[in-house]
PDB file of N, CA and C in Angstrom:
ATOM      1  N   UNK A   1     202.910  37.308  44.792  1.00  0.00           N
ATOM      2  CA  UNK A   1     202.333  36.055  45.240  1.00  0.00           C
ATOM      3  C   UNK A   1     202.304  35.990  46.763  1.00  0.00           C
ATOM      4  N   UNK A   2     203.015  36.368  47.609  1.00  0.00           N
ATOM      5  CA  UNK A   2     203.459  36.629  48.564  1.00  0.00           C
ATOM      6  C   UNK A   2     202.444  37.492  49.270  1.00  0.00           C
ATOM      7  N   UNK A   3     201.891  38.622  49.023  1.00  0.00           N
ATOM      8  CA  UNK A   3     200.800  38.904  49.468  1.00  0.00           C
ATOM      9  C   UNK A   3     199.693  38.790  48.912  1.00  0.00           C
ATOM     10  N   UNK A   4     199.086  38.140  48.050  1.00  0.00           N
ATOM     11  CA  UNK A   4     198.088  37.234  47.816  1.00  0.00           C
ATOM     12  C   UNK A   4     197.908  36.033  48.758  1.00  0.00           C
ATOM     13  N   UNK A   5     199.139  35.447  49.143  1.00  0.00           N
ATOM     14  CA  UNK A   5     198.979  34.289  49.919  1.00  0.00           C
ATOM     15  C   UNK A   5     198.787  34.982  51.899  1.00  0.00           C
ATOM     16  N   UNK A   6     199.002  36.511  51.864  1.00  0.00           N
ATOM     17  CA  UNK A   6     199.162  36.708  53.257  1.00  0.00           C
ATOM     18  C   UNK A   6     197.256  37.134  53.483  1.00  0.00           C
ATOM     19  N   UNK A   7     196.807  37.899  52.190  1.00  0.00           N
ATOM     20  CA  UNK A   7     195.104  37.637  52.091  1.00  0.00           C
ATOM     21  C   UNK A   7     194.775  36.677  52.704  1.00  0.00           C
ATOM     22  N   UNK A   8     195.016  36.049  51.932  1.00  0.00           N
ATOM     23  CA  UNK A   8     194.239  34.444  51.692  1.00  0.00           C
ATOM     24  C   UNK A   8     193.767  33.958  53.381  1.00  0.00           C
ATOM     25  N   UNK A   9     195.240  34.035  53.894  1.00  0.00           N
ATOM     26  CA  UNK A   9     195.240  33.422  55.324  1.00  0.00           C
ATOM     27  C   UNK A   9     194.603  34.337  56.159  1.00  0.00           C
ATOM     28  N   UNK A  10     194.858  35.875  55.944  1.00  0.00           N
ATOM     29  CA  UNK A  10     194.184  36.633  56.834  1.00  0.00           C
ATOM     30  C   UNK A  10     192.791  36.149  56.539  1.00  0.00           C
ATOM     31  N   UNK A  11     192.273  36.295  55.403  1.00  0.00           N
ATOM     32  CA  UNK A  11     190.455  35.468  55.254  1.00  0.00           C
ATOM     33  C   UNK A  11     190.152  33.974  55.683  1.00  0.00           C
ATOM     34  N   UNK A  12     190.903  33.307  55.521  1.00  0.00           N
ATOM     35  CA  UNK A  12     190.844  31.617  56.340  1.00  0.00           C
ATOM     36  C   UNK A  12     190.613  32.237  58.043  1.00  0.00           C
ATOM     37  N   UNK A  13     191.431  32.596  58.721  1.00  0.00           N
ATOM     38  CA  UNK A  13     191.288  33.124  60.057  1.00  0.00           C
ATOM     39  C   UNK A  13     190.052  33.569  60.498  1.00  0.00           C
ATOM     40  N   UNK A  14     189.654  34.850  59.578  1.00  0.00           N
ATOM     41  CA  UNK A  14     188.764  35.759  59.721  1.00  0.00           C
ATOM     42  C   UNK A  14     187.529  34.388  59.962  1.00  0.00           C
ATOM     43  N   UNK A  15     187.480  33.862  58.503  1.00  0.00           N
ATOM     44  CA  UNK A  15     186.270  32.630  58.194  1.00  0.00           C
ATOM     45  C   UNK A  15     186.481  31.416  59.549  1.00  0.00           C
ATOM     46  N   UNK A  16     187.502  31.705  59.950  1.00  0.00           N
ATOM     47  CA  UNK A  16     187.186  30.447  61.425  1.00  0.00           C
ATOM     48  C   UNK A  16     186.776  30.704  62.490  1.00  0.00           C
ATOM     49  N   UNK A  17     186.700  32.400  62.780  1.00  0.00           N
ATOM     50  CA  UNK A  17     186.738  33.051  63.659  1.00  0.00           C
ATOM     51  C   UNK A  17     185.426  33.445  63.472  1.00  0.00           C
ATOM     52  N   UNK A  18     184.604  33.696  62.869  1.00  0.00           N
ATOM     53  CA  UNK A  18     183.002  33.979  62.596  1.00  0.00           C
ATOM     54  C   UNK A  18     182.528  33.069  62.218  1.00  0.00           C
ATOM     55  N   UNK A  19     182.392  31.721  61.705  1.00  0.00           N
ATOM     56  CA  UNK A  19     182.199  30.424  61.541  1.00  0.00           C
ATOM     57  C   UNK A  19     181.375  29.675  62.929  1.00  0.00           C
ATOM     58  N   UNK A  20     182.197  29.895  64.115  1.00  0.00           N
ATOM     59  CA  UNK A  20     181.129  29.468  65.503  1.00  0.00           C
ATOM     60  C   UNK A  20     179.688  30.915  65.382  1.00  0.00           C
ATOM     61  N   UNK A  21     180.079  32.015  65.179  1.00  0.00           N
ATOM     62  CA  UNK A  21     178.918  33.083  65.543  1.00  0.00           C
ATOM     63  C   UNK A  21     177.458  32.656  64.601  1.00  0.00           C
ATOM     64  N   UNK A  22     178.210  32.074  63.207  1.00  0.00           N
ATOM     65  CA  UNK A  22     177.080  32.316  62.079  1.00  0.00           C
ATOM     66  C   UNK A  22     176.448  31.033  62.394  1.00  0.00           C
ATOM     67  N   UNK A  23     176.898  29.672  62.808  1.00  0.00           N
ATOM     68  CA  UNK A  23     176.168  28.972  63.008  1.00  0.00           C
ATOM     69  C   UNK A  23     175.050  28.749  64.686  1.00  0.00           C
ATOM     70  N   UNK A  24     175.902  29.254  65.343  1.00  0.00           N
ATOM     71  CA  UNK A  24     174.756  29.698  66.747  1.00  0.00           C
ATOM     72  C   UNK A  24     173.557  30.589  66.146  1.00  0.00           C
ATOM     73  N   UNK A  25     174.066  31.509  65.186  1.00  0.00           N
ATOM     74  CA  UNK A  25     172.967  32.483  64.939  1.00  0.00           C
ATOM     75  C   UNK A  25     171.814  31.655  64.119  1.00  0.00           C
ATOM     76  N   UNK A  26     172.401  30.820  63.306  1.00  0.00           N
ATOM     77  CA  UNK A  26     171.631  30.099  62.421  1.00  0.00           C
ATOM     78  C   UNK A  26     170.980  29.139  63.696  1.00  0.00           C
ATOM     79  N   UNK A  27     171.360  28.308  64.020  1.00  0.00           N
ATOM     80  CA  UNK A  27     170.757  27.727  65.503  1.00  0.00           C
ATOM     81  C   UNK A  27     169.643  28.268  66.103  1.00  0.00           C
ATOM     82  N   UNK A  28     170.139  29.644  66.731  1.00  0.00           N
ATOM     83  CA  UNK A  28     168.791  30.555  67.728  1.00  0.00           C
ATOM     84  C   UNK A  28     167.806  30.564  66.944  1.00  0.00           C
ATOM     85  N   UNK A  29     168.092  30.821  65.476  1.00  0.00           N
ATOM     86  CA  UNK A  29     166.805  31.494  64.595  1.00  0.00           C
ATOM     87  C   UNK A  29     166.063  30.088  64.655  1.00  0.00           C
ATOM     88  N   UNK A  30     166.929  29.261  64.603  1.00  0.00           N
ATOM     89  CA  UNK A  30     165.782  28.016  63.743  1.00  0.00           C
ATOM     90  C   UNK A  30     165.050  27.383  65.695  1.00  0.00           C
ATOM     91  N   UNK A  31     165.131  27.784  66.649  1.00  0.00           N
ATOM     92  CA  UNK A  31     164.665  27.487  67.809  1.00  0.00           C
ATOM     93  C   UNK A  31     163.621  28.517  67.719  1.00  0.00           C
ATOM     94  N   UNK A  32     163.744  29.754  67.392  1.00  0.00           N
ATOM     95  CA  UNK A  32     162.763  30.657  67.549  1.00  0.00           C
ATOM     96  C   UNK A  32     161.868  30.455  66.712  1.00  0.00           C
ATOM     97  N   UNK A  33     162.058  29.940  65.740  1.00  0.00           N
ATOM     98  CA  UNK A  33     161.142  29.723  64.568  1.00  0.00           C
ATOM     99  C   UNK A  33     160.309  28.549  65.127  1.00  0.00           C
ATOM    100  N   UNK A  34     160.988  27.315  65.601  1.00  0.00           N
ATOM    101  CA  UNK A  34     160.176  26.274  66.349  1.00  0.00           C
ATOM    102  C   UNK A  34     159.127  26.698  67.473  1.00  0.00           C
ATOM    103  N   UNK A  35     159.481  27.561  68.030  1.00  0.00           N
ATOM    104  CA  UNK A  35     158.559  28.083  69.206  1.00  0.00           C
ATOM    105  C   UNK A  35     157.789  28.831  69.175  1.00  0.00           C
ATOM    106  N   UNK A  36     157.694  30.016  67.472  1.00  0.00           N
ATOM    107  CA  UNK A  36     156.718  30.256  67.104  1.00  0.00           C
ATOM    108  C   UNK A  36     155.865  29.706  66.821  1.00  0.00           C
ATOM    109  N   UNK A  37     156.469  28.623  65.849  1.00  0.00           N
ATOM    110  CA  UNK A  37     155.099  27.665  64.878  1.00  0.00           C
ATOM    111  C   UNK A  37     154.630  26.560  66.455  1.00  0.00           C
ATOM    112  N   UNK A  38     155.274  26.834  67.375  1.00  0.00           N
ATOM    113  CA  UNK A  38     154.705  25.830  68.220  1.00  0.00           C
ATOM    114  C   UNK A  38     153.819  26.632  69.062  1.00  0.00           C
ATOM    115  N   UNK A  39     153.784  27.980  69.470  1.00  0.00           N
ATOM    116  CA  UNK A  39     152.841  29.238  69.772  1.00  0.00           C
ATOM    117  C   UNK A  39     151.348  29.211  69.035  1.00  0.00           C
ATOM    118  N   UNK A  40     151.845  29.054  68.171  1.00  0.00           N
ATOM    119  CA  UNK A  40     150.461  29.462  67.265  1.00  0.00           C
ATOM    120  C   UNK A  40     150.321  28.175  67.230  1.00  0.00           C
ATOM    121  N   UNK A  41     150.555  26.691  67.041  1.00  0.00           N
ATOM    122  CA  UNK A  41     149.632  25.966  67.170  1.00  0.00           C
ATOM    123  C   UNK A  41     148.692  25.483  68.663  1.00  0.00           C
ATOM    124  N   UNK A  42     149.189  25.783  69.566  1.00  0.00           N
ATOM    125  CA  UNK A  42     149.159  25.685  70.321  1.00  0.00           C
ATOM    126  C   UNK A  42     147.503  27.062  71.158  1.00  0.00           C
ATOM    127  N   UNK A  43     148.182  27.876  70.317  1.00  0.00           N
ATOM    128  CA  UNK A  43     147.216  29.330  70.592  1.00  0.00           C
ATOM    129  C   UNK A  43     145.919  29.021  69.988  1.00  0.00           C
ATOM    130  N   UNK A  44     145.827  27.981  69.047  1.00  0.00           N
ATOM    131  CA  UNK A  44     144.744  27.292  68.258  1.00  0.00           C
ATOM    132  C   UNK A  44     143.660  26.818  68.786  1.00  0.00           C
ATOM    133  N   UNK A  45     143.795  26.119  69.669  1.00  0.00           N
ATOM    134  CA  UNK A  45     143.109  25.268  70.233  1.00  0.00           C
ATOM    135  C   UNK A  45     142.497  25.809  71.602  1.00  0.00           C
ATOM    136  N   UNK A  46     141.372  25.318  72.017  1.00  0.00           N
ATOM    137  CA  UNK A  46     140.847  26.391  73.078  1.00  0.00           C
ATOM    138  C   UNK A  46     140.359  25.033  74.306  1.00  0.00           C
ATOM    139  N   UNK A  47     140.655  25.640  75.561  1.00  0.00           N
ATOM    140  CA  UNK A  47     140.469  24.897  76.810  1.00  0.00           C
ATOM    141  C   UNK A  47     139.504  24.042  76.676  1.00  0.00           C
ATOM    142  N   UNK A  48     139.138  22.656  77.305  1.00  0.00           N
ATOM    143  CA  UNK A  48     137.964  22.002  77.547  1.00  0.00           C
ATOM    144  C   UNK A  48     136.736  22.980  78.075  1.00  0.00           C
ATOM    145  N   UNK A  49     137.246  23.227  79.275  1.00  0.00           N
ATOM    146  CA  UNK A  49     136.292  24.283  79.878  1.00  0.00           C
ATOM    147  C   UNK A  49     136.831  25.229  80.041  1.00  0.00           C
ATOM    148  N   UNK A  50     135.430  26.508  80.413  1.00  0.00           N
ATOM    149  CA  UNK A  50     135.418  27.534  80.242  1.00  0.00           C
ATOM    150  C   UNK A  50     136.385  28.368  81.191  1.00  0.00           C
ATOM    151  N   UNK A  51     136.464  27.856  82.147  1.00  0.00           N
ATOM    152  CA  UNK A  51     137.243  27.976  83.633  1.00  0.00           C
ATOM    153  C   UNK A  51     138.426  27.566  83.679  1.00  0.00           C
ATOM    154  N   UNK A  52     139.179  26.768  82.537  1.00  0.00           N
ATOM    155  CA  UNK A  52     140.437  26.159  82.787  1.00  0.00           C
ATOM    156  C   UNK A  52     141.206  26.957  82.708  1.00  0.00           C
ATOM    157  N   UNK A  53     142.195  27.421  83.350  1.00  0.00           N
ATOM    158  CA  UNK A  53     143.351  28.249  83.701  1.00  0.00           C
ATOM    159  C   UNK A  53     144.625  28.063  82.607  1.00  0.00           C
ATOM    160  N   UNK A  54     145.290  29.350  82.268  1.00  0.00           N
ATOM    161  CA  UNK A  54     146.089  29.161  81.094  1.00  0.00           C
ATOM    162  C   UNK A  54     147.207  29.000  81.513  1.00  0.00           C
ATOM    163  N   UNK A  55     148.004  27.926  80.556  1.00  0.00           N
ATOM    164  CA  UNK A  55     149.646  27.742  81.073  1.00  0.00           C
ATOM    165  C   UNK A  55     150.466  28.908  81.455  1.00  0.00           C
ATOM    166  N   UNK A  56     151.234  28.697  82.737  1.00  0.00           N
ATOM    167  CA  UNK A  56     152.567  29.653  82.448  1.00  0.00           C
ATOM    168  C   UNK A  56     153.358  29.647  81.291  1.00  0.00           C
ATOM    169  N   UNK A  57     153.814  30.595  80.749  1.00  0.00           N
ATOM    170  CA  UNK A  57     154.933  30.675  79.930  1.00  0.00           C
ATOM    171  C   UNK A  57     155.686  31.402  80.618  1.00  0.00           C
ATOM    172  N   UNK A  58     157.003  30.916  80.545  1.00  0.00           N
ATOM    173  CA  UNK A  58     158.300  31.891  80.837  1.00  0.00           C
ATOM    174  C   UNK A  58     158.358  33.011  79.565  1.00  0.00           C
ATOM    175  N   UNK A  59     159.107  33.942  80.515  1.00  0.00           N
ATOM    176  CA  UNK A  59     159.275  35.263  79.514  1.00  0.00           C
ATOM    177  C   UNK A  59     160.483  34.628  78.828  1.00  0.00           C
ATOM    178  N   UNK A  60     160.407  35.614  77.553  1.00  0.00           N
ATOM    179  CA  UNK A  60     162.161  34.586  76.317  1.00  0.00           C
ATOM    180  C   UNK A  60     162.694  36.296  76.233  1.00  0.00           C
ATOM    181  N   UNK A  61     164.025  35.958  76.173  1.00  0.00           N
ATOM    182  CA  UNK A  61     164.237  37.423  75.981  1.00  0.00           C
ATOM    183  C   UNK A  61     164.248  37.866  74.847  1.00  0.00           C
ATOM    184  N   UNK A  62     164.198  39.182  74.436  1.00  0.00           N
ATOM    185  CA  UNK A  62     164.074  39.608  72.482  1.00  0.00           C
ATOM    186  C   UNK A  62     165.009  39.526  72.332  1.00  0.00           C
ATOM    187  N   UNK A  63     165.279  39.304  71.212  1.00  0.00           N
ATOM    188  CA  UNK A  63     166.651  38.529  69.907  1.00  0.00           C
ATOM    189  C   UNK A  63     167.282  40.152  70.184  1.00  0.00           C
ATOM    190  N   UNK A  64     168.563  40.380  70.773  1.00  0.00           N
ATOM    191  CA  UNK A  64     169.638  41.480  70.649  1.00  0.00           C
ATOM    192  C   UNK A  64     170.757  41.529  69.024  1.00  0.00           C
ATOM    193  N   UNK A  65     170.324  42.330  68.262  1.00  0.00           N
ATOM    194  CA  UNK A  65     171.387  41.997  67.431  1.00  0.00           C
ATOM    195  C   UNK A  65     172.810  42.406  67.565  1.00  0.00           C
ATOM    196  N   UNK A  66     172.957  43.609  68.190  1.00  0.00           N
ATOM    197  CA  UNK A  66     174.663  43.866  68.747  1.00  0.00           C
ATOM    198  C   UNK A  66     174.735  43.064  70.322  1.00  0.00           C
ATOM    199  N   UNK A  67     175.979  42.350  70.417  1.00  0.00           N
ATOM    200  CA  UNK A  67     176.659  41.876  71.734  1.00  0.00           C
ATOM    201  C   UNK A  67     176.992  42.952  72.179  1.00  0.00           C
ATOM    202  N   UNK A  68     176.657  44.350  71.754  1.00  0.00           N
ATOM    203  CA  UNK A  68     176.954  45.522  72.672  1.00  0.00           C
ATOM    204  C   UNK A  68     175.496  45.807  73.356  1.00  0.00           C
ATOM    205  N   UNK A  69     174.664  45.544  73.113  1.00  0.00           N
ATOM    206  CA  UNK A  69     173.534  45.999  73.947  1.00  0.00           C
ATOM    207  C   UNK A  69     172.659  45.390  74.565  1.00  0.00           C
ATOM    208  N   UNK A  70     173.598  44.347  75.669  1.00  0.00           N
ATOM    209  CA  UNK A  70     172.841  43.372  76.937  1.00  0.00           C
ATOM    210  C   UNK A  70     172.016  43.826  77.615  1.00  0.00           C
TER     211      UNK A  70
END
């Protein structure tokens, strides 16, 4: 029982300790997802005139999946 219960806690830890990562990750995705569907609606629609100059966009950086490769 005794090490069943030392599991247990090592997995409670583990689960508090990746708990902030999975929800930022869940976060970024659902921003990126907004700024797609807001891309393409946006990419939809075409200038008054022919001459009107296109918005800046800032560059976004690509989604890194290892924190080892900044």
């Amino acid at each position: 029982m005794n090490t069943f219960l030392g599991y247990l806690v090592i997995a409670a830890l583990f689960a508090l300790v990746l708990l902030p990562a999975l929800v930022g990750l869940a976060r970024e995705r659902r921003i990126d997802r907004q700024l797609r569907d807001a891309q393409r609606r946006r990419g939809g629609t075409r200038p008054e005139t022919a001459g009107a100059a296109q918005p800046v966009t800032a560059a976004r950086r690509p989604y890194v999946r290892s924190w080892a490769r900044i």
